[in-house]
PDB file of N, CA and C in Angstrom:
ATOM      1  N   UNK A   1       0.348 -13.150  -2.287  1.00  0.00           N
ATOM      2  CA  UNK A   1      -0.929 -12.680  -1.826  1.00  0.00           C
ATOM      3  C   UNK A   1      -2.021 -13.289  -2.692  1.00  0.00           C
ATOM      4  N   UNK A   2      -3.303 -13.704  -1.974  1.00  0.00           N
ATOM      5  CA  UNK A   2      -3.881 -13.858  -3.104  1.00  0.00           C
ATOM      6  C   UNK A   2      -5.383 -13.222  -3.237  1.00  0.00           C
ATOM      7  N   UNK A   3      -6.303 -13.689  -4.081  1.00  0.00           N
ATOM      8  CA  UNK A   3      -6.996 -12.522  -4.564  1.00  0.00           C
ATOM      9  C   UNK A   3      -8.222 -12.138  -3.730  1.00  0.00           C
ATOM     10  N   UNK A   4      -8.340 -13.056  -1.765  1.00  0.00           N
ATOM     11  CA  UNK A   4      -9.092 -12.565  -1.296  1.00  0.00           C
ATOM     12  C   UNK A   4      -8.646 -11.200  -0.451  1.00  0.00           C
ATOM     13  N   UNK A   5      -7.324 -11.381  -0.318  1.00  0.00           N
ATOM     14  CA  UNK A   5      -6.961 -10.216  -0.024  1.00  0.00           C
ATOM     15  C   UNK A   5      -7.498  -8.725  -0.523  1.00  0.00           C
ATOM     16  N   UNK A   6      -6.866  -8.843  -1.950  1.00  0.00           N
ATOM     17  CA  UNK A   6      -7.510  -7.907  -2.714  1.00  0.00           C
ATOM     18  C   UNK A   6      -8.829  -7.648  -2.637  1.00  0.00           C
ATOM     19  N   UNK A   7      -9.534  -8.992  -2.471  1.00  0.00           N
ATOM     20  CA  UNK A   7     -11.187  -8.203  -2.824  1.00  0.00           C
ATOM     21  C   UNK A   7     -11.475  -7.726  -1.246  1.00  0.00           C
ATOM     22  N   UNK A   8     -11.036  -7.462  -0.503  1.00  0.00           N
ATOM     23  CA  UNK A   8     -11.320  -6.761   0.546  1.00  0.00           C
ATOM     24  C   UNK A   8     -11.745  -4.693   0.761  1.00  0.00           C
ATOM     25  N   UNK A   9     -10.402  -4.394  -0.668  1.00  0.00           N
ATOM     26  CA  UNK A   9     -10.344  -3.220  -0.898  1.00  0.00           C
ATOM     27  C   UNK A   9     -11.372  -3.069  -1.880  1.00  0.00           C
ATOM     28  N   UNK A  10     -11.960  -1.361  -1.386  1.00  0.00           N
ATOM     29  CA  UNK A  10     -13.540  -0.940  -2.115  1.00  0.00           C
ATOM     30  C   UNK A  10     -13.436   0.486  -2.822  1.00  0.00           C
ATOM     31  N   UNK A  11     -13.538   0.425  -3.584  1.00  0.00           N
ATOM     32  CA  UNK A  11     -13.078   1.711  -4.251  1.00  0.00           C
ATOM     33  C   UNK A  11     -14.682   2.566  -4.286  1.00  0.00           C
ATOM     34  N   UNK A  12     -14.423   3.867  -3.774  1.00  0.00           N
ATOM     35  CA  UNK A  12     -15.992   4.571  -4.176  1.00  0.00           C
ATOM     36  C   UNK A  12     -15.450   5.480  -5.008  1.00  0.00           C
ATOM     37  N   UNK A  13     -16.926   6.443  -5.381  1.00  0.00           N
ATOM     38  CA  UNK A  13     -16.960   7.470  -6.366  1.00  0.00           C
ATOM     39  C   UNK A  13     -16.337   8.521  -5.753  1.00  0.00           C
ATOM     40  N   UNK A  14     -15.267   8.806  -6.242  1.00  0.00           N
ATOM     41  CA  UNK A  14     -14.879  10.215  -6.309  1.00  0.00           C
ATOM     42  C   UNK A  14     -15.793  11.498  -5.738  1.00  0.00           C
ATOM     43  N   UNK A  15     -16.205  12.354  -4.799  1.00  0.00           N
ATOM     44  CA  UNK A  15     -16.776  12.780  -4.474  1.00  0.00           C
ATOM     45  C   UNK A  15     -16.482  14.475  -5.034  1.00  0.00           C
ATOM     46  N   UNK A  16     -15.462  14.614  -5.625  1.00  0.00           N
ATOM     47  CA  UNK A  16     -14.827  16.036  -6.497  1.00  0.00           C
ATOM     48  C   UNK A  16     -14.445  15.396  -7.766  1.00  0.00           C
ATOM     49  N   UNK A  17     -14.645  14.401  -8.653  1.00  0.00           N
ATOM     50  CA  UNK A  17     -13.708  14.349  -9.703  1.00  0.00           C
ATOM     51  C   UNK A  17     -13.721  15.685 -10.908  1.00  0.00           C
ATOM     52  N   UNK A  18     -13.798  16.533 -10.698  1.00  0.00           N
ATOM     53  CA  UNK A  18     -13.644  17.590 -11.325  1.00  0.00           C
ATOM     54  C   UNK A  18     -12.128  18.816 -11.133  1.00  0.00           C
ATOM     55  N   UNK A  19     -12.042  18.113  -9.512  1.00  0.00           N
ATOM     56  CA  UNK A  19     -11.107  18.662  -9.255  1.00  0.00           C
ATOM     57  C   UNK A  19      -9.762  17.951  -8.841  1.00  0.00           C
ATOM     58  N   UNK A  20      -8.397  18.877  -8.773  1.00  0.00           N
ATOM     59  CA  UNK A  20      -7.119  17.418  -9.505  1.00  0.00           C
ATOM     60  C   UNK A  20      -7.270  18.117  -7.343  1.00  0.00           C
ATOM     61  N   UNK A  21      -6.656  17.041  -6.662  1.00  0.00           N
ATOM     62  CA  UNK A  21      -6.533  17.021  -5.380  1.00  0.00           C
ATOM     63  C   UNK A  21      -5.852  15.986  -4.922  1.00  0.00           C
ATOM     64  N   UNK A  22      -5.062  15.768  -3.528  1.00  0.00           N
ATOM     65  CA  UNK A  22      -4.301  15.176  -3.190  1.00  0.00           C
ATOM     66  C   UNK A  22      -5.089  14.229  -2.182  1.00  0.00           C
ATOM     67  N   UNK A  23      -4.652  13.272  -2.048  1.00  0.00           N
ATOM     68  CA  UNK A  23      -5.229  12.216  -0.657  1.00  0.00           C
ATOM     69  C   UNK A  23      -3.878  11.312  -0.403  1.00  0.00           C
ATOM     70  N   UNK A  24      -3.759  11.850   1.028  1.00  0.00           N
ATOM     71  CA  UNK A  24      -2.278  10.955   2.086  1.00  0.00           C
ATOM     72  C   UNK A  24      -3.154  10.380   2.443  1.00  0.00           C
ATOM     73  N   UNK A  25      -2.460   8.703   2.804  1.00  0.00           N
ATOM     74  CA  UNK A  25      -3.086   7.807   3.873  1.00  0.00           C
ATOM     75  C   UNK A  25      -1.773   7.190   4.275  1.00  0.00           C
ATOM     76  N   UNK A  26      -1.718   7.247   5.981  1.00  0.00           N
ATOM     77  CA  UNK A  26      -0.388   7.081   6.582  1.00  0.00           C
ATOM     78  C   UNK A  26      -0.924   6.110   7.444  1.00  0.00           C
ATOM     79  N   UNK A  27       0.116   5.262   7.821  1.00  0.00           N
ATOM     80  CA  UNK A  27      -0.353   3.828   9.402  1.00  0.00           C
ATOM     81  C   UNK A  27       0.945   3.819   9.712  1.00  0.00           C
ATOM     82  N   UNK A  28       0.945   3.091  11.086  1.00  0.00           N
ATOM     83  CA  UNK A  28       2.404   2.631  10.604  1.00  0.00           C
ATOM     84  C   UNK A  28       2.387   1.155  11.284  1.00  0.00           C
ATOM     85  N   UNK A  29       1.248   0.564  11.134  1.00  0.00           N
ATOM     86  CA  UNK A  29       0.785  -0.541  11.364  1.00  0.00           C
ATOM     87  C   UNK A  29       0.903  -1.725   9.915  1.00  0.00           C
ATOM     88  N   UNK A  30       2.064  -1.907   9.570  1.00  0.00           N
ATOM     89  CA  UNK A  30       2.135  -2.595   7.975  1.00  0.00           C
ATOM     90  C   UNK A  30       3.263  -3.402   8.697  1.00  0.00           C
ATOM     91  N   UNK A  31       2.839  -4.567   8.534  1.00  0.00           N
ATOM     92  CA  UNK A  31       3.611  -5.977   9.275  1.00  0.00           C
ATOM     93  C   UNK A  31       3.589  -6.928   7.849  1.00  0.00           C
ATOM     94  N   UNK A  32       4.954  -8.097   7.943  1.00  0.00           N
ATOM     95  CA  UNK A  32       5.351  -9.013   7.057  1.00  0.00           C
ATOM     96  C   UNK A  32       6.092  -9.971   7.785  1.00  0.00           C
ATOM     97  N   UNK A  33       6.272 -10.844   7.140  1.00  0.00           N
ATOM     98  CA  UNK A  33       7.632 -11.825   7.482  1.00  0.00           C
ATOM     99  C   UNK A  33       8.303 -11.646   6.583  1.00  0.00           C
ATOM    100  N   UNK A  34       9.489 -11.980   7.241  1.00  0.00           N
ATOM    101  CA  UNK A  34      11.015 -12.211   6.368  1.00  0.00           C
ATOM    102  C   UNK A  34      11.211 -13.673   5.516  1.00  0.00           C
ATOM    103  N   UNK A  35      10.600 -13.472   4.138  1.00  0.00           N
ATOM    104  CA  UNK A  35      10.919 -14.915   3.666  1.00  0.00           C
ATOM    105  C   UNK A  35      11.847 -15.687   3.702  1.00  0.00           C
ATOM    106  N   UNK A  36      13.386 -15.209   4.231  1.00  0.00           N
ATOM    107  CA  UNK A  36      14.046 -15.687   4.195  1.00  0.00           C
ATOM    108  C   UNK A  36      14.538 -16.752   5.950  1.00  0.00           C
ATOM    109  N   UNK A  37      14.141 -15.750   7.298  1.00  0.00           N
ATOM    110  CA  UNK A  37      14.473 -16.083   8.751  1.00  0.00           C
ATOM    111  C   UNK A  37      12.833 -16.263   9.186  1.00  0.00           C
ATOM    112  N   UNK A  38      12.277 -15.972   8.694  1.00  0.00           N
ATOM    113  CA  UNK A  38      10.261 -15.718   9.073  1.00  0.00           C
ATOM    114  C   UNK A  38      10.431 -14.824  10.262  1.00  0.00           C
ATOM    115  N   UNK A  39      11.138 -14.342  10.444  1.00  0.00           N
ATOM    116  CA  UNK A  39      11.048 -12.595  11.425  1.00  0.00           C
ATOM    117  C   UNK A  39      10.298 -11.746  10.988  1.00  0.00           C
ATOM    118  N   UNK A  40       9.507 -11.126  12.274  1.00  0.00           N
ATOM    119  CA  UNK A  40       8.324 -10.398  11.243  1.00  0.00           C
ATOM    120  C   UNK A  40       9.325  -8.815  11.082  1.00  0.00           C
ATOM    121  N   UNK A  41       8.481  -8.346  10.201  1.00  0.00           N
ATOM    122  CA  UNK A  41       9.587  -6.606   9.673  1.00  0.00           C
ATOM    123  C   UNK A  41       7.784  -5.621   9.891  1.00  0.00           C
ATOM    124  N   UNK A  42       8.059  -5.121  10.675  1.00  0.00           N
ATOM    125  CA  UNK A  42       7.448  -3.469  10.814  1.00  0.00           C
ATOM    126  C   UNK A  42       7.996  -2.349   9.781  1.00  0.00           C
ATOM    127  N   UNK A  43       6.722  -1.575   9.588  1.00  0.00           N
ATOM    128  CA  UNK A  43       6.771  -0.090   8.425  1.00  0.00           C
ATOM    129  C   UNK A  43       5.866   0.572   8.771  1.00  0.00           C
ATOM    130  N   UNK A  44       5.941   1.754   8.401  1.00  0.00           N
ATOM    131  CA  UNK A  44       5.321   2.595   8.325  1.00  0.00           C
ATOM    132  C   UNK A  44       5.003   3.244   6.279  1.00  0.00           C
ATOM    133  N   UNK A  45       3.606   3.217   6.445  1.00  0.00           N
ATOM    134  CA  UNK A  45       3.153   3.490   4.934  1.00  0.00           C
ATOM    135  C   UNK A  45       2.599   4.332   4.616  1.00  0.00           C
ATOM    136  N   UNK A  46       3.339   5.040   4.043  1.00  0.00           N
ATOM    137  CA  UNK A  46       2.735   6.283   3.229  1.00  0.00           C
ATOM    138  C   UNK A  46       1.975   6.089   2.141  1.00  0.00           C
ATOM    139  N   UNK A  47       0.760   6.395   1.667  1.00  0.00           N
ATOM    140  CA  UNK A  47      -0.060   5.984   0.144  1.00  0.00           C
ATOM    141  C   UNK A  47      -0.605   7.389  -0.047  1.00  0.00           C
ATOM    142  N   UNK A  48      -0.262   8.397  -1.622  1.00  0.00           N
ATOM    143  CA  UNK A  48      -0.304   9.549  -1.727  1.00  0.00           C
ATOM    144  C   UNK A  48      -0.798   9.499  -3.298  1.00  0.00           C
ATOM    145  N   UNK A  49      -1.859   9.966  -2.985  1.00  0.00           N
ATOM    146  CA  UNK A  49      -2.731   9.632  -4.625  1.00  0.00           C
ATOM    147  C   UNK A  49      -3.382  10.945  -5.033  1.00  0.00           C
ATOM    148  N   UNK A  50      -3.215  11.474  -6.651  1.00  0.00           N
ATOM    149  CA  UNK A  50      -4.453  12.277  -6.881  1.00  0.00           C
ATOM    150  C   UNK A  50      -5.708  11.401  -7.685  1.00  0.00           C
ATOM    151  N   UNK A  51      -6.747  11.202  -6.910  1.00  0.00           N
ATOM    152  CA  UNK A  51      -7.527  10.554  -7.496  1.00  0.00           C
ATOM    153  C   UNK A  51      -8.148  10.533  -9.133  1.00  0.00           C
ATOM    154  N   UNK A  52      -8.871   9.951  -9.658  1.00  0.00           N
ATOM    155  CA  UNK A  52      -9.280   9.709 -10.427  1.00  0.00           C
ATOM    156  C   UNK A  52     -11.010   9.541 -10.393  1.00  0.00           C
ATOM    157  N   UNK A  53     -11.517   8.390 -10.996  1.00  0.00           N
ATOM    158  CA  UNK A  53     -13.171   8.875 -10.737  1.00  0.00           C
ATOM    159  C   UNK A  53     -13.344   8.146  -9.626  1.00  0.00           C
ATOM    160  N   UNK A  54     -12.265   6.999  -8.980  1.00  0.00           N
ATOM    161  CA  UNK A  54     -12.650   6.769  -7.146  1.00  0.00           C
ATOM    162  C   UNK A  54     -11.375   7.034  -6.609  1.00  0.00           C
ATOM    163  N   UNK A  55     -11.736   6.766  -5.035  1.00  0.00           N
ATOM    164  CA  UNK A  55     -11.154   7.076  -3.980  1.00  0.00           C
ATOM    165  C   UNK A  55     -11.207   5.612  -3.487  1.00  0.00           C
ATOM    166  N   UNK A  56     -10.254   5.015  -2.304  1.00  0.00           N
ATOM    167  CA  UNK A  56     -10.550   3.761  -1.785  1.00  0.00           C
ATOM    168  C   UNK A  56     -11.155   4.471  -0.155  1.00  0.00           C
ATOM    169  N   UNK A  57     -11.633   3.371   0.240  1.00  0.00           N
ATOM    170  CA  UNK A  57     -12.415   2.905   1.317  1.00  0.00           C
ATOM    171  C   UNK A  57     -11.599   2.802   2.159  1.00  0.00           C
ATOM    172  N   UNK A  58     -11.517   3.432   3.428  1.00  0.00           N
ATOM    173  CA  UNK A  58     -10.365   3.411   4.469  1.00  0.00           C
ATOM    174  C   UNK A  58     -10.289   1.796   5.341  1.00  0.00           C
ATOM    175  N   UNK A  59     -11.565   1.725   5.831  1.00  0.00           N
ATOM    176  CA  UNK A  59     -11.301   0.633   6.603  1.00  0.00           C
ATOM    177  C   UNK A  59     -11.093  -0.979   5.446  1.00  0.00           C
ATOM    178  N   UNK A  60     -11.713  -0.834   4.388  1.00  0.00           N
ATOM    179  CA  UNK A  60     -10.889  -1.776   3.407  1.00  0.00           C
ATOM    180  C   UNK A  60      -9.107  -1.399   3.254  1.00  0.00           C
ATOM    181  N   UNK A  61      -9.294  -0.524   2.977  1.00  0.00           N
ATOM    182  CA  UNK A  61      -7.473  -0.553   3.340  1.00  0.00           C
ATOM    183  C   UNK A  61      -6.592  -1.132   4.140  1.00  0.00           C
ATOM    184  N   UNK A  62      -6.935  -0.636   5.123  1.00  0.00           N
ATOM    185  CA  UNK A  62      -6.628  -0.922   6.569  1.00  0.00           C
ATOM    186  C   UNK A  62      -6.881  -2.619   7.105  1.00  0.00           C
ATOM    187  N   UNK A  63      -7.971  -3.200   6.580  1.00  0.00           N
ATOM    188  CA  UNK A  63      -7.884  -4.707   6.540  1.00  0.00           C
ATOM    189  C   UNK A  63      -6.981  -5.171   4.975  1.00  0.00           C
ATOM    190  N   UNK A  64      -6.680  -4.801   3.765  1.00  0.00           N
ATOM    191  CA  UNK A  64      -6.071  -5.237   3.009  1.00  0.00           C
ATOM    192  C   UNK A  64      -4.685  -4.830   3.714  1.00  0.00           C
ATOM    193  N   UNK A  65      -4.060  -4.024   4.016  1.00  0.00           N
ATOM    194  CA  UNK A  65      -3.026  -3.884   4.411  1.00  0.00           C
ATOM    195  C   UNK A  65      -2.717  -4.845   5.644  1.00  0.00           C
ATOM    196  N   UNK A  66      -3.711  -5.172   6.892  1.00  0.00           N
ATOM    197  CA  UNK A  66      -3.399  -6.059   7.750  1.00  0.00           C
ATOM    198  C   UNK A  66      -3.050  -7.702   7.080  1.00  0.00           C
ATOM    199  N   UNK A  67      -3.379  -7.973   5.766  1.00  0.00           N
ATOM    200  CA  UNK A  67      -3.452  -9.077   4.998  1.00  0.00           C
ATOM    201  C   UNK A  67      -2.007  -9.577   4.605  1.00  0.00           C
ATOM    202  N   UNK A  68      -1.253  -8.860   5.158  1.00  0.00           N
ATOM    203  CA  UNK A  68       0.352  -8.839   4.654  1.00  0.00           C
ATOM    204  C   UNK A  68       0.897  -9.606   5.965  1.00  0.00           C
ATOM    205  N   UNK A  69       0.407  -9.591   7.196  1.00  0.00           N
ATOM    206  CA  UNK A  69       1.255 -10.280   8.285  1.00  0.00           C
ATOM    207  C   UNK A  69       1.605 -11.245   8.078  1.00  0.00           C
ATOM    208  N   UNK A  70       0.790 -12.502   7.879  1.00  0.00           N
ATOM    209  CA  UNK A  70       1.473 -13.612   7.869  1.00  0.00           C
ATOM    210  C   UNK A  70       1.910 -14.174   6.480  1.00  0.00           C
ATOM    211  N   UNK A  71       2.170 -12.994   5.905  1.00  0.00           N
ATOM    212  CA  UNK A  71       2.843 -13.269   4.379  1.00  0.00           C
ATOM    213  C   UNK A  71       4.598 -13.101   4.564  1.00  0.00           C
ATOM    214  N   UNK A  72       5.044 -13.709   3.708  1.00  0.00           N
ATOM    215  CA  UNK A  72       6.586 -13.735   3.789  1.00  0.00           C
ATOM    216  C   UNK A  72       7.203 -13.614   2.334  1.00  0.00           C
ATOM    217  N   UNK A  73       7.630 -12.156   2.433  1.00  0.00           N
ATOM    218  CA  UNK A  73       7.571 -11.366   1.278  1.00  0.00           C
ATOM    219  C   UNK A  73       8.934 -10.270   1.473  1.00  0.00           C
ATOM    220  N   UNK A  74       9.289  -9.920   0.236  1.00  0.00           N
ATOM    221  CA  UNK A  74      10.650  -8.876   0.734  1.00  0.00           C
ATOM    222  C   UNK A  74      10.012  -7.381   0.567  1.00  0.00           C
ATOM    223  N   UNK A  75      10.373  -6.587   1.127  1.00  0.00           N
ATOM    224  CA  UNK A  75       9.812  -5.349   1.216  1.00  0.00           C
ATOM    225  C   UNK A  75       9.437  -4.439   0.050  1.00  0.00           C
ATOM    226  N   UNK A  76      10.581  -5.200  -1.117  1.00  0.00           N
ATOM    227  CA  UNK A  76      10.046  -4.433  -2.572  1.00  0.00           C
ATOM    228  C   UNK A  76       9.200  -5.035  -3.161  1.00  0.00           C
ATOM    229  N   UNK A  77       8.986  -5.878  -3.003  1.00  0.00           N
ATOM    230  CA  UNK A  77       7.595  -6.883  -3.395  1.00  0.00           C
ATOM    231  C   UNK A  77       6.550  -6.294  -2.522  1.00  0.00           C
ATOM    232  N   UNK A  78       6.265  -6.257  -1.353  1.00  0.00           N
ATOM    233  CA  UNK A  78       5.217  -5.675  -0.704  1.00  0.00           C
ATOM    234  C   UNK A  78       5.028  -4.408  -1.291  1.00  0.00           C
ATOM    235  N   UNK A  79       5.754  -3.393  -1.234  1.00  0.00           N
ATOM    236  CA  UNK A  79       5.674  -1.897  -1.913  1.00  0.00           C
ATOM    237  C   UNK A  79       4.568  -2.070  -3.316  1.00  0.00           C
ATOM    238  N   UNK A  80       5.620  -2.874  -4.053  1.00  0.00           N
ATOM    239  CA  UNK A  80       5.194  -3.002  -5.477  1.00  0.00           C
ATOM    240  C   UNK A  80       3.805  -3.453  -5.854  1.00  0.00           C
ATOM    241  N   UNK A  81       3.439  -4.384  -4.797  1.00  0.00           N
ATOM    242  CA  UNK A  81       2.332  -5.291  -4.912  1.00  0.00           C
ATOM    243  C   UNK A  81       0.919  -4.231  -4.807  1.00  0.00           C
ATOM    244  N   UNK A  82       1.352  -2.923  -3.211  1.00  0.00           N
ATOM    245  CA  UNK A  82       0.334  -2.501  -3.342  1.00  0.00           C
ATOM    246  C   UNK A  82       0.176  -1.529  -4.136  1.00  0.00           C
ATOM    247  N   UNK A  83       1.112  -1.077  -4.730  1.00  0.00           N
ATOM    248  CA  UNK A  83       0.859   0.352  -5.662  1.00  0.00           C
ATOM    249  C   UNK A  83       0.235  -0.449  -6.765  1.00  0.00           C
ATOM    250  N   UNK A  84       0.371  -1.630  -7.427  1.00  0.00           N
ATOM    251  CA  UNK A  84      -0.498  -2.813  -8.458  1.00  0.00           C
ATOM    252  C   UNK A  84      -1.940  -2.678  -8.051  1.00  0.00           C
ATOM    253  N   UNK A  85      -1.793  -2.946  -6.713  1.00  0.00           N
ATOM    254  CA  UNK A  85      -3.005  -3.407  -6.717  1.00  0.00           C
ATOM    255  C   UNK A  85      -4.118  -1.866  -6.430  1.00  0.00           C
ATOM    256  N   UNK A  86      -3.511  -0.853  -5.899  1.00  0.00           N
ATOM    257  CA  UNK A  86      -4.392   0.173  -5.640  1.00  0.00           C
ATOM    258  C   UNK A  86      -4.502   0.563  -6.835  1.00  0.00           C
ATOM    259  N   UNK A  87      -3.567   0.828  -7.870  1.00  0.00           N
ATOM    260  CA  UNK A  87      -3.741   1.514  -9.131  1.00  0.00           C
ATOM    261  C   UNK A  87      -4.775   0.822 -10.081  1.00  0.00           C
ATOM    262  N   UNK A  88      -4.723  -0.741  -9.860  1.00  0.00           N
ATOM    263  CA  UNK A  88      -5.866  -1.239 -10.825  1.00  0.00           C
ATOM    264  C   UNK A  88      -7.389  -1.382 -10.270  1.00  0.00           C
ATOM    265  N   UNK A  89      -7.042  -1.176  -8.801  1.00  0.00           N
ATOM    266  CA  UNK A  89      -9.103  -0.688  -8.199  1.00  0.00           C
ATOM    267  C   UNK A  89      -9.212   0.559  -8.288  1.00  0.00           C
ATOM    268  N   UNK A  90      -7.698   2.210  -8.197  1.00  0.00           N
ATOM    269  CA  UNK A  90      -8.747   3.256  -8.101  1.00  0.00           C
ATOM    270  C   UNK A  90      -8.608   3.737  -9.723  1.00  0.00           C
ATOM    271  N   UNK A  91      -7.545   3.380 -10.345  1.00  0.00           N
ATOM    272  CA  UNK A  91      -7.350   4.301 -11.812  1.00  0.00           C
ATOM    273  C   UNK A  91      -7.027   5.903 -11.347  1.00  0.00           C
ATOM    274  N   UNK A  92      -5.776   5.861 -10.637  1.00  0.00           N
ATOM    275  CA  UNK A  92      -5.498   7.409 -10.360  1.00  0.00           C
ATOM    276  C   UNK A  92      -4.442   7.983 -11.578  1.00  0.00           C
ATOM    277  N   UNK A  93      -4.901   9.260 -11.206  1.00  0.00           N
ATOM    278  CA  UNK A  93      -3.871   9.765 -12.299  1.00  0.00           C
ATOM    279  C   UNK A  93      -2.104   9.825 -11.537  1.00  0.00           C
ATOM    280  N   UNK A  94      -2.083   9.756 -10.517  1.00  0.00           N
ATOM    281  CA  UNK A  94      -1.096   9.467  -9.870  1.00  0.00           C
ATOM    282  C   UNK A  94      -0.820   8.784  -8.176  1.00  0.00           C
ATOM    283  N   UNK A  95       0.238   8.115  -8.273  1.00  0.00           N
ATOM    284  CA  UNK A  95       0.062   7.370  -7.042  1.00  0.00           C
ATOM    285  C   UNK A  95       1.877   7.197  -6.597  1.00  0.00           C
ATOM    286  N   UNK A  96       1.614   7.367  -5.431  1.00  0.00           N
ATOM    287  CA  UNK A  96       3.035   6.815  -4.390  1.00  0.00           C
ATOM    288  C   UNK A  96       2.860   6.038  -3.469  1.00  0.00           C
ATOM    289  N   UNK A  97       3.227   5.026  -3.134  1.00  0.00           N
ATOM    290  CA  UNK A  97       3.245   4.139  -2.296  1.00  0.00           C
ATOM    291  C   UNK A  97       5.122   4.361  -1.091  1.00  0.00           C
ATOM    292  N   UNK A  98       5.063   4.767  -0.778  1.00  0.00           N
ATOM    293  CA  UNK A  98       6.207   4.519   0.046  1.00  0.00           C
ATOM    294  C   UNK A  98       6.012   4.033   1.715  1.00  0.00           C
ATOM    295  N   UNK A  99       7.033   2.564   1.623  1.00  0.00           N
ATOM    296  CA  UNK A  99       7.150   1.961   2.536  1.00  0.00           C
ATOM    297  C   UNK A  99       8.604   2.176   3.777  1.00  0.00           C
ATOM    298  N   UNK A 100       8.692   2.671   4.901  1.00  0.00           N
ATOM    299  CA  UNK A 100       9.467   2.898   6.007  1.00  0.00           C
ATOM    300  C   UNK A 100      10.041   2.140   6.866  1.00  0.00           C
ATOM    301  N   UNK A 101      10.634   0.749   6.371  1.00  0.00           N
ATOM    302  CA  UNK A 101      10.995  -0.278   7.448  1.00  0.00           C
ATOM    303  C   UNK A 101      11.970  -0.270   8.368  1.00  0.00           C
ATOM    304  N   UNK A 102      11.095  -0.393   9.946  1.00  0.00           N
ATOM    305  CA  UNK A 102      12.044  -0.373  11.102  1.00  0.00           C
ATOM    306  C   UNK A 102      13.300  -0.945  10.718  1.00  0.00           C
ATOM    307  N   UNK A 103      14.533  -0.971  11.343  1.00  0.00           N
ATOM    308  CA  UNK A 103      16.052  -1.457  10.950  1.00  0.00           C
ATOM    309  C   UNK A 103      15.953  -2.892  11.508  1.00  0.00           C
ATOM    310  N   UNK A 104      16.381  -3.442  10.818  1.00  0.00           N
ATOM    311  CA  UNK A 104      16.714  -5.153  10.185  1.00  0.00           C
ATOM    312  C   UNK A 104      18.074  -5.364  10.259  1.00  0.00           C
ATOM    313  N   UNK A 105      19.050  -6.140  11.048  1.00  0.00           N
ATOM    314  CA  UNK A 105      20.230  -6.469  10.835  1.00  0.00           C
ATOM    315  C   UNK A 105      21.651  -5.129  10.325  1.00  0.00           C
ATOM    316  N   UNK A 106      20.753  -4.315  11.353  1.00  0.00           N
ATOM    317  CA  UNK A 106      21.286  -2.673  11.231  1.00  0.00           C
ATOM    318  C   UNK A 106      21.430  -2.230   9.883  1.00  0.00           C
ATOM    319  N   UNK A 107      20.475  -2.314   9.493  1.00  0.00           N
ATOM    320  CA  UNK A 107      19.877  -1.618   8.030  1.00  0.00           C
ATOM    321  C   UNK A 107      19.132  -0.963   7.889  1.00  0.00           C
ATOM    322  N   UNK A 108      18.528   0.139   7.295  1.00  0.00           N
ATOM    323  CA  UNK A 108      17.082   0.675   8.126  1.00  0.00           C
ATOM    324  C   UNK A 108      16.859   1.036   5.757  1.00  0.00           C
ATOM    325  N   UNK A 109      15.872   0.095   5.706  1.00  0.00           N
ATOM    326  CA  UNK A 109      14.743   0.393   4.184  1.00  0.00           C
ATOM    327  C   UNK A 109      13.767   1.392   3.815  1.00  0.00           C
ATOM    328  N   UNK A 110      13.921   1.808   3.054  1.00  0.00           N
ATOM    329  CA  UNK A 110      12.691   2.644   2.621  1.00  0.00           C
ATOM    330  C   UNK A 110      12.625   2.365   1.247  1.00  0.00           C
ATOM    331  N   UNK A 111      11.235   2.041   1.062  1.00  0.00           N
ATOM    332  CA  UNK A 111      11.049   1.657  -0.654  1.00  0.00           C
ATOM    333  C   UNK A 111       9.993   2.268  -1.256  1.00  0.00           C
ATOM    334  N   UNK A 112      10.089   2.801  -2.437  1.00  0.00           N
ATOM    335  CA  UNK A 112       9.007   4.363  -3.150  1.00  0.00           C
ATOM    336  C   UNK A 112       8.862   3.177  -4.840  1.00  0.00           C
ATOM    337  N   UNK A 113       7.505   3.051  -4.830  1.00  0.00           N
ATOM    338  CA  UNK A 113       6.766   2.461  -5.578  1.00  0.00           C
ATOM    339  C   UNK A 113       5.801   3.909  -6.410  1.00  0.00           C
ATOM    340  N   UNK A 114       5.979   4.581  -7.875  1.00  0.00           N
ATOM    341  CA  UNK A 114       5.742   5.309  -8.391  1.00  0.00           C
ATOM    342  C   UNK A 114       4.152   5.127  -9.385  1.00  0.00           C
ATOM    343  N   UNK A 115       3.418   5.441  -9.875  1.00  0.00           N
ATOM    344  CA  UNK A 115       2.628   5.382 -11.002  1.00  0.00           C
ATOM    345  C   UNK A 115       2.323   7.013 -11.513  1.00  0.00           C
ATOM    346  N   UNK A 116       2.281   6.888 -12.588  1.00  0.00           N
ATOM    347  CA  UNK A 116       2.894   6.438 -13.567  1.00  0.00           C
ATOM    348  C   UNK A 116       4.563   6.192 -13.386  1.00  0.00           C
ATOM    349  N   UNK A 117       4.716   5.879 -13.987  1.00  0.00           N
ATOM    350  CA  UNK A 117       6.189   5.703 -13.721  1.00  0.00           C
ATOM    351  C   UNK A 117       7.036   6.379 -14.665  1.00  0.00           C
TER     352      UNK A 117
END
């Protein structure tokens, strides 16, 4: 990925940082290729944060996350990449990233990307 991707996502001010609170953001619109066959792989993404002094920007999300299609990447790398990259724009005190991939060669993935860890 590279770093125009990233600058797509916008982190604002916290609108409670006083208070510890939860924020889900679910799609299940998270597309890749298979680096290995270039088959694309469908998920569904869970991102579960208690914020910190920001929050991200939905529709930046939602275009950083579309930024993954024509990338060809393995699914723990995608996971990993975005819990990196959300944790160093919002500074949460905690974060989950978990990724849900449709079944692949009758396999069916799910990958949980932690912070802190």
């Amino acid at each position: 990925m590279d770093n125009s991707q990233r600058s797509t996502l916008i982190a604002l001010p916290n609108p409670h940082p006083d208070r510890k609170y939860e924020v889900n953001c679910e799609t299940p619109e998270l597309t890749c290729l298979c680096p290995v066959t270039g088959q694309p792989d469908f998920a569904n993404i869970t991102i579960t944060y208690t914020p910190g002094q920001f929050i991200v920007e939905l529709k930046s999300l939602k275009l950083y996350l579309w930024g993954f299609r024509d990338l060809g990447a393995f699914h723990e790398d995608i996971t990993n990449q975005i819990l990196i990259d959300l944790v160093e724009l919002l500074g949460p005190e905690e974060m989950l990233v978990r990724t849900d991939w449709n079944v692949r060669g009758g396999i069916k993935t799910t990958v949980s990307a932690v912070y802190p860890e």
